[in-house]
PDB file of N, CA and C in Angstrom:
ATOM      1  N   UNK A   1     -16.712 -14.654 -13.336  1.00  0.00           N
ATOM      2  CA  UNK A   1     -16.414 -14.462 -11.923  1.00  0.00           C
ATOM      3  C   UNK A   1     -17.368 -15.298 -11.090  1.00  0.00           C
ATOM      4  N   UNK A   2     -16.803 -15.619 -10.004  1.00  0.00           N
ATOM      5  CA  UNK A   2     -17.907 -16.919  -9.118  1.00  0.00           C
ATOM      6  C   UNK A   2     -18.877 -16.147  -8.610  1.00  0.00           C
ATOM      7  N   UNK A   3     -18.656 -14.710  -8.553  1.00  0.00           N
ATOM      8  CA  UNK A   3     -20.106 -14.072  -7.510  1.00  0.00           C
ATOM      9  C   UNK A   3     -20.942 -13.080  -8.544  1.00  0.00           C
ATOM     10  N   UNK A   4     -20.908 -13.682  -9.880  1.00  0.00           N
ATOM     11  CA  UNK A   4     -21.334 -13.167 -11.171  1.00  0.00           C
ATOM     12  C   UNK A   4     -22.708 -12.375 -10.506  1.00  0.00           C
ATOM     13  N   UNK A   5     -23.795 -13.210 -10.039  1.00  0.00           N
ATOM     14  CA  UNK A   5     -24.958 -12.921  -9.843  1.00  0.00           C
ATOM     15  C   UNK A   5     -25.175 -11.895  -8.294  1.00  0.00           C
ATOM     16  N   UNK A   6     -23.768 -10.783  -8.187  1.00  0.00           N
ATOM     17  CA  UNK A   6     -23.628 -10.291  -6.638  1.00  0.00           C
ATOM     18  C   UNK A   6     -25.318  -9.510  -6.826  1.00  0.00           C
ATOM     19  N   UNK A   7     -25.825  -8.647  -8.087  1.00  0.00           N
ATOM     20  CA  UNK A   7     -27.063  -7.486  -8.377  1.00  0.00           C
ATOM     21  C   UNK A   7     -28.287  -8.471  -7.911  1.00  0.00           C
ATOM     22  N   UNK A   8     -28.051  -9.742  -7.886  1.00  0.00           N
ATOM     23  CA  UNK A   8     -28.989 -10.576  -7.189  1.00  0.00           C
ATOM     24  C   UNK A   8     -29.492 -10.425  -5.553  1.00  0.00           C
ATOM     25  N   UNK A   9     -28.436 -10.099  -5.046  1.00  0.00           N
ATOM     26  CA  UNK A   9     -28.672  -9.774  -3.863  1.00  0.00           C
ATOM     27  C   UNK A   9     -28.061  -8.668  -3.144  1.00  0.00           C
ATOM     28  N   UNK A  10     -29.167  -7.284  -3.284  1.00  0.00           N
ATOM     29  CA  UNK A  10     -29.219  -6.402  -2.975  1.00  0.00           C
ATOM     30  C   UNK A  10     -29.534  -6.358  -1.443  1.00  0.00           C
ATOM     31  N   UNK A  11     -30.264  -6.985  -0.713  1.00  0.00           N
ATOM     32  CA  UNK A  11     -30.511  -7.309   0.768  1.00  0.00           C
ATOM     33  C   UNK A  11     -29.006  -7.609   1.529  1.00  0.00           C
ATOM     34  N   UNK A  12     -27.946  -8.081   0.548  1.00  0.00           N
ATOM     35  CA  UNK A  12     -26.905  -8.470   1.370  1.00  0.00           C
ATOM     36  C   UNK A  12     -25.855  -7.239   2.261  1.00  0.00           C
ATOM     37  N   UNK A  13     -25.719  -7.548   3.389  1.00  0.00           N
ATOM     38  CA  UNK A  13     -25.109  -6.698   4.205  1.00  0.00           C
ATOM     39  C   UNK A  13     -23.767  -7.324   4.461  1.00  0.00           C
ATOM     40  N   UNK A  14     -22.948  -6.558   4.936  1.00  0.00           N
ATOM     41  CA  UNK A  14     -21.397  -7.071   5.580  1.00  0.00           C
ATOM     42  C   UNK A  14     -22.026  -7.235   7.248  1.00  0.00           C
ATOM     43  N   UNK A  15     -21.401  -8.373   7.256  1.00  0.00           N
ATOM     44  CA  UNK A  15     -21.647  -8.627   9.053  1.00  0.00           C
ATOM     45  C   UNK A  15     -20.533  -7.579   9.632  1.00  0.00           C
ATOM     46  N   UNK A  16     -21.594  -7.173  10.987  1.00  0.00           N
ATOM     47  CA  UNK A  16     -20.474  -6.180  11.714  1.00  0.00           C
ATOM     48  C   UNK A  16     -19.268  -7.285  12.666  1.00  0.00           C
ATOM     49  N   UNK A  17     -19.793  -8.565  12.858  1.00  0.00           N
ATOM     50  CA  UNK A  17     -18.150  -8.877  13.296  1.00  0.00           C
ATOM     51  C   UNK A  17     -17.154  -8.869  12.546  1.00  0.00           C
ATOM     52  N   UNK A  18     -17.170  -8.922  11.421  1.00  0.00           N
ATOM     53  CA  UNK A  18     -15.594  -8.570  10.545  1.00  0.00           C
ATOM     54  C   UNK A  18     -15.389  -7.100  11.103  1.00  0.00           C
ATOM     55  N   UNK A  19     -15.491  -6.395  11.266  1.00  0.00           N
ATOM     56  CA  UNK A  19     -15.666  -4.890  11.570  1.00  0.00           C
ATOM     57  C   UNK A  19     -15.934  -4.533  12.917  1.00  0.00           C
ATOM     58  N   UNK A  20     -15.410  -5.802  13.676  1.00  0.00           N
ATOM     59  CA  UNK A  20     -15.927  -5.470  15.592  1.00  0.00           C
ATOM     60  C   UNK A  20     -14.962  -4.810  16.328  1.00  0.00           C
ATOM     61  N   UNK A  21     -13.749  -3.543  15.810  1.00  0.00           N
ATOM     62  CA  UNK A  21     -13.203  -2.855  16.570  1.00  0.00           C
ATOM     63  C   UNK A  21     -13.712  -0.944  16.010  1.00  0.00           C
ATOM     64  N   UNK A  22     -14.452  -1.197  14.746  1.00  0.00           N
ATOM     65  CA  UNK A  22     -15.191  -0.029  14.792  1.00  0.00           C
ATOM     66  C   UNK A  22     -16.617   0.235  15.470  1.00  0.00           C
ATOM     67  N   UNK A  23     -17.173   1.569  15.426  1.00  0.00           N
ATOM     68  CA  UNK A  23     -18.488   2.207  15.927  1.00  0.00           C
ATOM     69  C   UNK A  23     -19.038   1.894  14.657  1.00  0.00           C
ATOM     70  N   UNK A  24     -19.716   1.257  14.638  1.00  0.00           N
ATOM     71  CA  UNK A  24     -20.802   1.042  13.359  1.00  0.00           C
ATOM     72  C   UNK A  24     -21.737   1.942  12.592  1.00  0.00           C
ATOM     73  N   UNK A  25     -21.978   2.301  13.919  1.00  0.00           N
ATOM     74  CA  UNK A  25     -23.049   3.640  13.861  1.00  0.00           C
ATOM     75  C   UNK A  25     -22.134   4.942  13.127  1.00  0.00           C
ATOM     76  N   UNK A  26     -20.774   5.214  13.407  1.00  0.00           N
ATOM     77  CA  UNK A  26     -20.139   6.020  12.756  1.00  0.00           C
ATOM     78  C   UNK A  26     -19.368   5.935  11.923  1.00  0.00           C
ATOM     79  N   UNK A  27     -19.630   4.339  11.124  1.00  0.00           N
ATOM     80  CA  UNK A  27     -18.422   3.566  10.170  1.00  0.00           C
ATOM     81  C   UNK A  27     -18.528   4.320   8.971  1.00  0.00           C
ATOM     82  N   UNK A  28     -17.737   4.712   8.351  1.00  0.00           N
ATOM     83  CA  UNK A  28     -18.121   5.206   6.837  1.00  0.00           C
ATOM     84  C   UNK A  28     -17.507   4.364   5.901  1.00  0.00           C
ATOM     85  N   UNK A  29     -18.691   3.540   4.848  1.00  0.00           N
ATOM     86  CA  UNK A  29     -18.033   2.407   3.945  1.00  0.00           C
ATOM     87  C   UNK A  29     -17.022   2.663   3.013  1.00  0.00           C
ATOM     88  N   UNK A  30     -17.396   3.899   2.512  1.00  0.00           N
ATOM     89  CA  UNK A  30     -16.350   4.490   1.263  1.00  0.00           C
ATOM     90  C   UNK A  30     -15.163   5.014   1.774  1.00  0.00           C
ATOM     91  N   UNK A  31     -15.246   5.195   2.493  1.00  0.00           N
ATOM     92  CA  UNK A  31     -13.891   6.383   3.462  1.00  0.00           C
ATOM     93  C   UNK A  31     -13.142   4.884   3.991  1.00  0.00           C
ATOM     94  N   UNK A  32     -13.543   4.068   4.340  1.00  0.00           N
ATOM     95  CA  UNK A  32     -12.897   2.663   4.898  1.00  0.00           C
ATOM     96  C   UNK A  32     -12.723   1.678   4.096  1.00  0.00           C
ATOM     97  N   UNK A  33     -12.704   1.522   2.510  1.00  0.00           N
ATOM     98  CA  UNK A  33     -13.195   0.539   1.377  1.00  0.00           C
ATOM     99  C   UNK A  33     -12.016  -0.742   1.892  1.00  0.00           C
ATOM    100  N   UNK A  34     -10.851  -0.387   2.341  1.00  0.00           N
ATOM    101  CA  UNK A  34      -9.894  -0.880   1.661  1.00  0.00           C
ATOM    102  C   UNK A  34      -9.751  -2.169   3.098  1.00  0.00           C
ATOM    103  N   UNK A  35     -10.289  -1.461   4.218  1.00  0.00           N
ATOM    104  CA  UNK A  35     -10.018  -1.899   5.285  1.00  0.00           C
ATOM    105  C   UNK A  35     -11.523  -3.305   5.415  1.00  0.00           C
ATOM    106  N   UNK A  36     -12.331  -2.789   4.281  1.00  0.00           N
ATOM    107  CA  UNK A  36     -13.517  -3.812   4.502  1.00  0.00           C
ATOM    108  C   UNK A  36     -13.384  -4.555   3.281  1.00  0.00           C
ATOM    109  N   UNK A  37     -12.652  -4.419   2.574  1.00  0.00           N
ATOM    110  CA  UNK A  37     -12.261  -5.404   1.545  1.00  0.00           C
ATOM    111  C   UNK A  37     -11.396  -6.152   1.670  1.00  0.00           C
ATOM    112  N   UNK A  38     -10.203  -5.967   2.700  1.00  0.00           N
ATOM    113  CA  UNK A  38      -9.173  -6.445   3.359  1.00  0.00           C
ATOM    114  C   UNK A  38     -10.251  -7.850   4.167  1.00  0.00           C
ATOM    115  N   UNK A  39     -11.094  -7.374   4.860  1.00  0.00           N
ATOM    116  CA  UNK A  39     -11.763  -8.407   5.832  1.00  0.00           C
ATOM    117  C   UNK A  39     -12.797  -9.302   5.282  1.00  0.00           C
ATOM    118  N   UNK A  40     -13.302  -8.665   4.395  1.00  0.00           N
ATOM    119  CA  UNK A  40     -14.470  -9.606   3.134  1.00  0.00           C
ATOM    120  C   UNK A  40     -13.249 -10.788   2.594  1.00  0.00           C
ATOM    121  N   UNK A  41     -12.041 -10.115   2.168  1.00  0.00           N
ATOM    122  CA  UNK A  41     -11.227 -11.139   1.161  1.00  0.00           C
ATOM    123  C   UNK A  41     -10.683 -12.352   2.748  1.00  0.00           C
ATOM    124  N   UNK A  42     -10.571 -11.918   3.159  1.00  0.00           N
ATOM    125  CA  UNK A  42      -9.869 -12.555   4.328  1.00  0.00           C
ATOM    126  C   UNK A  42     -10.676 -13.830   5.402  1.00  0.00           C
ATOM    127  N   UNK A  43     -11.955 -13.024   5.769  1.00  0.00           N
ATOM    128  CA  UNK A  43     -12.973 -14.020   6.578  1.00  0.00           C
ATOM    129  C   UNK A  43     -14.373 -13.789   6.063  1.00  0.00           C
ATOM    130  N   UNK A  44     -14.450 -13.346   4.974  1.00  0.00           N
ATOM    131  CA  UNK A  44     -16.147 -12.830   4.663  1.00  0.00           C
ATOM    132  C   UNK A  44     -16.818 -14.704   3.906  1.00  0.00           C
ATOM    133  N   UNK A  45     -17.965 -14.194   4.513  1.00  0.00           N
ATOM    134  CA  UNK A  45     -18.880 -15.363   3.734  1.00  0.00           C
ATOM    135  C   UNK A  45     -19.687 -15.274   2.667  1.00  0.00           C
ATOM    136  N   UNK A  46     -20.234 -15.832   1.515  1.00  0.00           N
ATOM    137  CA  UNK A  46     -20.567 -15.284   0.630  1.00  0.00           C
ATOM    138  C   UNK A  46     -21.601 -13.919   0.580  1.00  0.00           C
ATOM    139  N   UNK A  47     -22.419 -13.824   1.564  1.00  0.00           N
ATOM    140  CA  UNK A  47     -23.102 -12.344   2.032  1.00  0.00           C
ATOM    141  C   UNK A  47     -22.218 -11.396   2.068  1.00  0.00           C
ATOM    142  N   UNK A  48     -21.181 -11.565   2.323  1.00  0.00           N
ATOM    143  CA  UNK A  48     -20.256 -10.175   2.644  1.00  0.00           C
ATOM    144  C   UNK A  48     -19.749 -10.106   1.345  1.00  0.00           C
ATOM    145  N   UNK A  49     -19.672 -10.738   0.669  1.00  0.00           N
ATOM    146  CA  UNK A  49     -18.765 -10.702  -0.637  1.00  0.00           C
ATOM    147  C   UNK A  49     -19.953  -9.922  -1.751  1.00  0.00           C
ATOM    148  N   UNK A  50     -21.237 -10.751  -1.666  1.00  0.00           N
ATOM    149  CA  UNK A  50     -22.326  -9.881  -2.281  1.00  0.00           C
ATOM    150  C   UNK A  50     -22.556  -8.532  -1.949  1.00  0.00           C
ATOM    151  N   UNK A  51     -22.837  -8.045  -0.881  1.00  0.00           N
ATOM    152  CA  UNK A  51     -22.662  -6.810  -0.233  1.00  0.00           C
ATOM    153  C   UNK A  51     -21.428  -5.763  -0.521  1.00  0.00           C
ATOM    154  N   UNK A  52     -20.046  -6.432  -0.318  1.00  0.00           N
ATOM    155  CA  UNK A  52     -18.989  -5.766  -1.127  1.00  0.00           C
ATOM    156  C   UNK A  52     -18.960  -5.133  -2.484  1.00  0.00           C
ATOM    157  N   UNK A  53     -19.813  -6.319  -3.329  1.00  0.00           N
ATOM    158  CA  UNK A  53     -19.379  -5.667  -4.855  1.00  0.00           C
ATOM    159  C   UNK A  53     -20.705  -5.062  -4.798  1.00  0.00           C
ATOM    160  N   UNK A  54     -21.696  -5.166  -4.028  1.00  0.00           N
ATOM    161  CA  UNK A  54     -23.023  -3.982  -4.388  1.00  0.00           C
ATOM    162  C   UNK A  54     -22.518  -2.843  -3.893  1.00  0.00           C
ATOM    163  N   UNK A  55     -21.885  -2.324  -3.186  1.00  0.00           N
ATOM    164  CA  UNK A  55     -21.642  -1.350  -2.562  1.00  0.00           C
ATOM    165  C   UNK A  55     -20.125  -0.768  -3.343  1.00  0.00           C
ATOM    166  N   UNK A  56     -19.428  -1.343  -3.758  1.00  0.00           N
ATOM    167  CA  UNK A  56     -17.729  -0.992  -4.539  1.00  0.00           C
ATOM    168  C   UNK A  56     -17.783  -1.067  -6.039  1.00  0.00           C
ATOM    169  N   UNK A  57     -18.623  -2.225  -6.551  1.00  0.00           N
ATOM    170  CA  UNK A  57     -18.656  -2.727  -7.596  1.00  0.00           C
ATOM    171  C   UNK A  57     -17.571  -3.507  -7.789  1.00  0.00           C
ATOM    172  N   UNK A  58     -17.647  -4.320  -8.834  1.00  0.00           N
ATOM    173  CA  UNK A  58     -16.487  -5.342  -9.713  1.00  0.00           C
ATOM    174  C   UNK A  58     -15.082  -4.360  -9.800  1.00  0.00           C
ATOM    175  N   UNK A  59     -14.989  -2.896 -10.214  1.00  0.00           N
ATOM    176  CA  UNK A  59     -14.092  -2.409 -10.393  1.00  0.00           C
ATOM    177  C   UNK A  59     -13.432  -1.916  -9.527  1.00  0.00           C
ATOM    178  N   UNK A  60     -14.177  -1.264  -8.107  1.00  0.00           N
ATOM    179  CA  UNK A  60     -14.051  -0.381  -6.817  1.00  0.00           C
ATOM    180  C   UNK A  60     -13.358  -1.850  -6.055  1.00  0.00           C
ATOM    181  N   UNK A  61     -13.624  -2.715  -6.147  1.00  0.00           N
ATOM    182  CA  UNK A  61     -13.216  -3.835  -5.522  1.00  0.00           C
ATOM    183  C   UNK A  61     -11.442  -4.337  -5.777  1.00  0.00           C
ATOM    184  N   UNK A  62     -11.931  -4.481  -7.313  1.00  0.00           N
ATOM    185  CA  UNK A  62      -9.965  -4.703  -7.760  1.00  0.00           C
ATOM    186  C   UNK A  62      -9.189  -3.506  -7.371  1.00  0.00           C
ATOM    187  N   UNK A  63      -9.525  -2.444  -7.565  1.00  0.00           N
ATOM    188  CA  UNK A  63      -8.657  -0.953  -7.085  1.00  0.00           C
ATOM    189  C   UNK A  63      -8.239  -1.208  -5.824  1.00  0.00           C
ATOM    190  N   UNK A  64      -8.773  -2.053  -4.857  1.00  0.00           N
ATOM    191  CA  UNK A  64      -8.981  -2.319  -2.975  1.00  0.00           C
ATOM    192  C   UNK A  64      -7.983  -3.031  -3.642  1.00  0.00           C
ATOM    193  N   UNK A  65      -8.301  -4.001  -3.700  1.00  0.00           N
ATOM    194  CA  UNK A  65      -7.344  -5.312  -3.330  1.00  0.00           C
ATOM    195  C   UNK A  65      -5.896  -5.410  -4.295  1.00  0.00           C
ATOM    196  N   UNK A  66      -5.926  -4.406  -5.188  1.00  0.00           N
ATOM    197  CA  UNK A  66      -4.675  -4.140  -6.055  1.00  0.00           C
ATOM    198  C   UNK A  66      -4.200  -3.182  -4.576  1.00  0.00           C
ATOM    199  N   UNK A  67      -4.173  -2.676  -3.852  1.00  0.00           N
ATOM    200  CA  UNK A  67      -3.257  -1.558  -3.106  1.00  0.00           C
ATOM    201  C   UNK A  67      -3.888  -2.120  -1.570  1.00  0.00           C
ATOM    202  N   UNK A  68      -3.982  -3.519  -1.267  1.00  0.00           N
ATOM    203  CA  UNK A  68      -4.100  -4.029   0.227  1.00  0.00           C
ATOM    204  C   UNK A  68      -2.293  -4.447   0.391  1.00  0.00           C
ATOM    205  N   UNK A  69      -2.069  -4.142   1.176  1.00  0.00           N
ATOM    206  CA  UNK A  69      -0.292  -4.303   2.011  1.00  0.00           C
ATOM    207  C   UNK A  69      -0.026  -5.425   1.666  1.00  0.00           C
ATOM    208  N   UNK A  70      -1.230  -6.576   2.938  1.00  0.00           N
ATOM    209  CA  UNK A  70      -0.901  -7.683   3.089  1.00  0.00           C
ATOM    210  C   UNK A  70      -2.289  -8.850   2.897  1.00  0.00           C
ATOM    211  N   UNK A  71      -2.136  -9.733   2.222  1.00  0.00           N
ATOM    212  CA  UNK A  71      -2.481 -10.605   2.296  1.00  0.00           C
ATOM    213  C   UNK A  71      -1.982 -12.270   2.006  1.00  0.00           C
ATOM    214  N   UNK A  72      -2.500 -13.186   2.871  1.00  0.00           N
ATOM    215  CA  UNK A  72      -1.496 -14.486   2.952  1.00  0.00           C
ATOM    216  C   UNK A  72      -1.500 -15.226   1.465  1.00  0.00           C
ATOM    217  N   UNK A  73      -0.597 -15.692   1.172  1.00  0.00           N
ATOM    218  CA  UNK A  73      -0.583 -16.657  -0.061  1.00  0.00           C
ATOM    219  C   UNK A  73      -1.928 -17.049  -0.764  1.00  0.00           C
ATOM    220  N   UNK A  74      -2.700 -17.741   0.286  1.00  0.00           N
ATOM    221  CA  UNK A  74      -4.024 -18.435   0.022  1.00  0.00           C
ATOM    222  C   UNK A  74      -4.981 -17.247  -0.762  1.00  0.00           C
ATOM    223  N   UNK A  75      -5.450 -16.063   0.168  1.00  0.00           N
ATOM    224  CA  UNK A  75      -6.038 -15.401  -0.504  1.00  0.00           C
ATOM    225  C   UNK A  75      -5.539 -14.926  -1.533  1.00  0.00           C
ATOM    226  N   UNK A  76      -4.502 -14.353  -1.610  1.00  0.00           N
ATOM    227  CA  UNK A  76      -3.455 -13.706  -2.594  1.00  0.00           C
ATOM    228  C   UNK A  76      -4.013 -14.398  -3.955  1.00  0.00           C
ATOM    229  N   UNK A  77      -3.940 -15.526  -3.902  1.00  0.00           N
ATOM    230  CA  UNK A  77      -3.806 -16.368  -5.159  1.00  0.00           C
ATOM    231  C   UNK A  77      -5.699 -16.568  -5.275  1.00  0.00           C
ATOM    232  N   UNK A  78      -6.198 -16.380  -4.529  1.00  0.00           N
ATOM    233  CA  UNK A  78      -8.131 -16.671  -4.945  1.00  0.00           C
ATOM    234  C   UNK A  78      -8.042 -15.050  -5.734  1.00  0.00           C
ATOM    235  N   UNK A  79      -8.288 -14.125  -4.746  1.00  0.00           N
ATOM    236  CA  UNK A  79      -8.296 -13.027  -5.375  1.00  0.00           C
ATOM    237  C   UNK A  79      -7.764 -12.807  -6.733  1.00  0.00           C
ATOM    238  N   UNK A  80      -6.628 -13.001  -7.052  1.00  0.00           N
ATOM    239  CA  UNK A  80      -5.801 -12.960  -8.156  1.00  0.00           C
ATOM    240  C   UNK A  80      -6.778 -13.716  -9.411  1.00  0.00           C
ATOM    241  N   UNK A  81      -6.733 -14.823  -8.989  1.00  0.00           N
ATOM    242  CA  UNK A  81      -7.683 -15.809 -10.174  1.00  0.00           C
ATOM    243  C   UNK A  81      -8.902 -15.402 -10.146  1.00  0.00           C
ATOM    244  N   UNK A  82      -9.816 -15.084  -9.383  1.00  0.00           N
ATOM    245  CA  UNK A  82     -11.264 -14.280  -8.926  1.00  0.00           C
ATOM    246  C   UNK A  82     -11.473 -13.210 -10.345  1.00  0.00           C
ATOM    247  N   UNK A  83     -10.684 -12.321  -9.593  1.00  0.00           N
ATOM    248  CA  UNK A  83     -10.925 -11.145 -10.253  1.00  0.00           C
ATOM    249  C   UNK A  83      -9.816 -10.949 -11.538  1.00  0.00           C
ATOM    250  N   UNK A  84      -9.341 -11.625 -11.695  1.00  0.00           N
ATOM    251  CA  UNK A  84      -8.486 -11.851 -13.215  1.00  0.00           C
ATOM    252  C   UNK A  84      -7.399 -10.933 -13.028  1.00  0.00           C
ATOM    253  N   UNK A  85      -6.406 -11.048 -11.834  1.00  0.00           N
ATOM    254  CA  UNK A  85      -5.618  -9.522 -11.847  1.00  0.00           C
ATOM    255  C   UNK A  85      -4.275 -10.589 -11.754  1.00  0.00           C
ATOM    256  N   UNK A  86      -3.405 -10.077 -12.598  1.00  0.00           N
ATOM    257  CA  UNK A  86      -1.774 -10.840 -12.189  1.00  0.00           C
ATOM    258  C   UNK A  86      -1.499 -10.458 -10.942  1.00  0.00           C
ATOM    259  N   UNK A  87      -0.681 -11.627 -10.777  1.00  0.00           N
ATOM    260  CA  UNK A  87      -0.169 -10.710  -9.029  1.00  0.00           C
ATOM    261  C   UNK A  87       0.624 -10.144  -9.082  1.00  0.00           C
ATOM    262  N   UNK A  88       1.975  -9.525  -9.957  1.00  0.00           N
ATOM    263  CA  UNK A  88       2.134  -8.723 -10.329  1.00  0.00           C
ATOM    264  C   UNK A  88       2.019  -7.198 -10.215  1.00  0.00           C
ATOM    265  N   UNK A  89       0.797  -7.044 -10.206  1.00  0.00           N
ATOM    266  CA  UNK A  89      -0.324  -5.787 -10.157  1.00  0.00           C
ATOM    267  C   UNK A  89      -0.695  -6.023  -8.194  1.00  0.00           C
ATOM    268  N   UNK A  90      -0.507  -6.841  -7.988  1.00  0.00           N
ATOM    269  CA  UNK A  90      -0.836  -6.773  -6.375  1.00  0.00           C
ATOM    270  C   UNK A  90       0.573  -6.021  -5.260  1.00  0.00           C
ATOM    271  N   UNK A  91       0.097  -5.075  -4.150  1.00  0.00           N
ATOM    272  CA  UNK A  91       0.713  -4.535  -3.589  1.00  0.00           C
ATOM    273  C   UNK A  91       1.254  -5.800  -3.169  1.00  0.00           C
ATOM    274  N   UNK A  92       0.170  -6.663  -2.492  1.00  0.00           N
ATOM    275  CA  UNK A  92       0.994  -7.352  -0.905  1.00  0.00           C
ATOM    276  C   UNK A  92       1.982  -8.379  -1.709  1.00  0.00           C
ATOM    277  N   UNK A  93       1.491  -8.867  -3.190  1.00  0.00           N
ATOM    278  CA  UNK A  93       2.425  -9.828  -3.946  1.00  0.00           C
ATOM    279  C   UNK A  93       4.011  -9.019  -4.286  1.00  0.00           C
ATOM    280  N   UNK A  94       4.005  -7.620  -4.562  1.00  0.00           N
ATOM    281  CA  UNK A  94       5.285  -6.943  -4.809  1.00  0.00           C
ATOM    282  C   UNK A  94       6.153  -6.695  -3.438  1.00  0.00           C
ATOM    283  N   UNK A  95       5.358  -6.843  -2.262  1.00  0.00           N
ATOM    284  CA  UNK A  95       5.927  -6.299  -1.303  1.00  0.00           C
ATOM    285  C   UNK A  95       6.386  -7.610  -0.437  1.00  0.00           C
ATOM    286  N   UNK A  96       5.803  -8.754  -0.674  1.00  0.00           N
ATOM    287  CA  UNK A  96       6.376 -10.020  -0.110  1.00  0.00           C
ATOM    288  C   UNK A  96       7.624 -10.402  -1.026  1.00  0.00           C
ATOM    289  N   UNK A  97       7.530  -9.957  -2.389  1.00  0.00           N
ATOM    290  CA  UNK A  97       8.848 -10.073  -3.365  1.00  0.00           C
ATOM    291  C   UNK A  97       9.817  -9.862  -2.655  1.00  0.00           C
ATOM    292  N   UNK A  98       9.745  -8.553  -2.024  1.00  0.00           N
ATOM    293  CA  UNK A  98      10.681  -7.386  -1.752  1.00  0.00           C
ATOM    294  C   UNK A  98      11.378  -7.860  -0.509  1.00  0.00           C
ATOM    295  N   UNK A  99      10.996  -8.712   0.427  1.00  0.00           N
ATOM    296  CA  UNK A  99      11.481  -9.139   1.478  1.00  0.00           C
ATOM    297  C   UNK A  99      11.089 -10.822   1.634  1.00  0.00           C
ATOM    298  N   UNK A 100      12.341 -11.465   1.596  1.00  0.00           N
ATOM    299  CA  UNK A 100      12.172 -12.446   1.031  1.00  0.00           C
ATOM    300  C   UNK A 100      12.306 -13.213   2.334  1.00  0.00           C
ATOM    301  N   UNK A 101      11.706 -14.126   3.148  1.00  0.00           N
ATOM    302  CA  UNK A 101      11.972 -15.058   3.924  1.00  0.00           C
ATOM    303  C   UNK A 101      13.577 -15.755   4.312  1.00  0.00           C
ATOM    304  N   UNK A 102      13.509 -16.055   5.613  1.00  0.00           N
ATOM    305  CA  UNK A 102      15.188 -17.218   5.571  1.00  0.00           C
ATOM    306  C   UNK A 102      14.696 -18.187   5.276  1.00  0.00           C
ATOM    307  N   UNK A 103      16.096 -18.584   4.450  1.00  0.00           N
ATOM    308  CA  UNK A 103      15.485 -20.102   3.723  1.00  0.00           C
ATOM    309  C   UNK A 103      14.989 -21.708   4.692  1.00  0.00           C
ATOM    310  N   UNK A 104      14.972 -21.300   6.036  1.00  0.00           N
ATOM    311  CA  UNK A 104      14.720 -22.006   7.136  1.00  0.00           C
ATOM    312  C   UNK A 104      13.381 -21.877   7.286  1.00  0.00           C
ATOM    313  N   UNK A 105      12.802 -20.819   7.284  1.00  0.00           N
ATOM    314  CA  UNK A 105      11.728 -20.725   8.086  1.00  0.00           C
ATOM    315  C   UNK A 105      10.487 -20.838   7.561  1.00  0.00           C
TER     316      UNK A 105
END
C-alpha cells in the first residue's frame, strides 16, 4: 500500500477544512467515519490520509469506502487499486452500474 508507513506518523491530524460545515469542537470521528473518509479519499493530502488510517486503521478504512454512495471514477479507481478491493465490492461502483448515463452525455 503507498501509505505503508501511515504508524510513522502519529502527529498527523485531518485538516478541519475538509470538515468546514461541522463544529469541530463537537465532531465525533467514529460516529462520522464514513463522512471523513468520503473527504480524505476525495481532497485529503497525504496528512489526512496518515491521520485516517491512525485513527480507522487499514481495515476501518476499506469498511468506509466499501459502503461510500458516491465517488467519481478517478477516485473510485485509486481507492480500488490502493486498498486492493474490486470495485465490485464498492457501493458507489454498484450503484453507478445501476443507473446508467444517456449515451450523449
Amino acid at each position: 500500500m503507498y501509505f505503508d508507513k501511515f504508524k510513522d506518523h502519529q502527529d498527523a491530524k485531518i485538516n478541519p477544512g475538509l470538515l468546514w460545515e461541522y463544529d469541530m469542537s463537537r465532531f465525533d470521528f467514529l460516529e462520522m467515519r464514513n463522512v471523513v473518509v468520503q473527504r480524505v479519499v476525495e481532497r485529503g493530502w497525504p496528512d489526512d490520509w496518515y491521520a485516517a488510517l491512525n485513527l480507522y486503521d487499514e481495515n476501518g478504512m476499506k469498511e468506509a469506502i466499501k459502503s461510500l454512495p458516491y465517488l467519481n471514477d478517478k477516485d473510485m479507481h485509486f481507492v480500488s487499486i490502493l486498498f486492493e478491493i474490486p470495485l465490485s465490492e464498492l457501493k458507489c461502483y454498484i450503484r453507478k452500474q445501476s443507473h446508467p448515463s444517456h449515451w450523449n452525455a
